[in-house]
Protein backbone atom coordinates (compact mmCIF):
# COMPACT_ATOMS: atom_id res chain seq x y z
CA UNK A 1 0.00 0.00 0.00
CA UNK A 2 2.81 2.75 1.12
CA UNK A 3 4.89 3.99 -1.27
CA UNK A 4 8.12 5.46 0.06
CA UNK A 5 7.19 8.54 2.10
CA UNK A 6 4.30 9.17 0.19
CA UNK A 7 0.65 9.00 1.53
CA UNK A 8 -1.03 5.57 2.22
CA UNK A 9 -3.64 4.63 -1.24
CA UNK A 10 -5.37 1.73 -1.65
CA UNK A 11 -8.32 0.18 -4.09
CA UNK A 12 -10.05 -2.58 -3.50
CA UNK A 13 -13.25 -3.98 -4.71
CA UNK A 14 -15.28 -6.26 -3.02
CA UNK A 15 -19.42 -7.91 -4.02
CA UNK A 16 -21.91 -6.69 -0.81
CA UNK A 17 -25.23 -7.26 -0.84
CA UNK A 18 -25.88 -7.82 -5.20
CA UNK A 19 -23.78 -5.04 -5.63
CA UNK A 20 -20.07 -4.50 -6.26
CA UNK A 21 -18.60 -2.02 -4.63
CA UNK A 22 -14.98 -0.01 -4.85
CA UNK A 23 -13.64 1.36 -2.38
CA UNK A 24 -10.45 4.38 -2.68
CA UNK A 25 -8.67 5.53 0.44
CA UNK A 26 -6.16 7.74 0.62
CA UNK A 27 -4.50 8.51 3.84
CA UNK A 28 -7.44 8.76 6.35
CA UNK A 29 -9.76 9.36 3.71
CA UNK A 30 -12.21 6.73 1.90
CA UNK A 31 -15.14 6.98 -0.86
CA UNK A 32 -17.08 3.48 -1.45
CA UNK A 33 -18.71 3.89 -4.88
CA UNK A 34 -21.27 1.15 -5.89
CA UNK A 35 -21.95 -0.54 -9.19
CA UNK A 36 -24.52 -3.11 -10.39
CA UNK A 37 -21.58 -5.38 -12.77
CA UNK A 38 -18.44 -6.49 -12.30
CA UNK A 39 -17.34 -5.00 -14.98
CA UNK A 40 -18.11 -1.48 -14.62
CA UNK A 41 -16.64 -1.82 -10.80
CA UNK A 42 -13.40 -3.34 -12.66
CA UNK A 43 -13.34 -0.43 -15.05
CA UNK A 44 -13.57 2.00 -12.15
CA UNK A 45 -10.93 0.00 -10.21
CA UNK A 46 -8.49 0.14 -13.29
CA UNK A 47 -8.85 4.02 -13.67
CA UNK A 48 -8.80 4.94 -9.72
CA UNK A 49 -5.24 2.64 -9.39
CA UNK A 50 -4.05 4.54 -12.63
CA UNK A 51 -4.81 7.73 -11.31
CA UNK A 52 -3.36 7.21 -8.09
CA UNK A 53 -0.39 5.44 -9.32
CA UNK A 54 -1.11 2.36 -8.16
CA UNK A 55 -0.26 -0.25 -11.19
């Protein structure tokens, strides 16, 4: 998760309750976003670790 001295970022993506759901945290901060496929939460998951440098 830590990279260096840089601030803790994570993405993970987990199924709850029919949905799948992706959740970004960054330091102390988290945002759970919801989707109704796998593949659209995948696609999110892909872009989010891009743009946080997470590859």
């Amino acid at each position: 998760m830590s990279r260096g001295s840089g601030a803790e970022k994570s993405v993970t993506i987990v199924k709850q309750s029919g949905k799948w759901v992706v959740t970004v945290r960054v330091e102390t901060s988290s945002v759970h976003t919801a989707f109704s496929t796998e593949e659209e939460a995948r696609r999110f998951e892909a872009y989010q670790r891009d743009k946080l440098g997470l590859v």
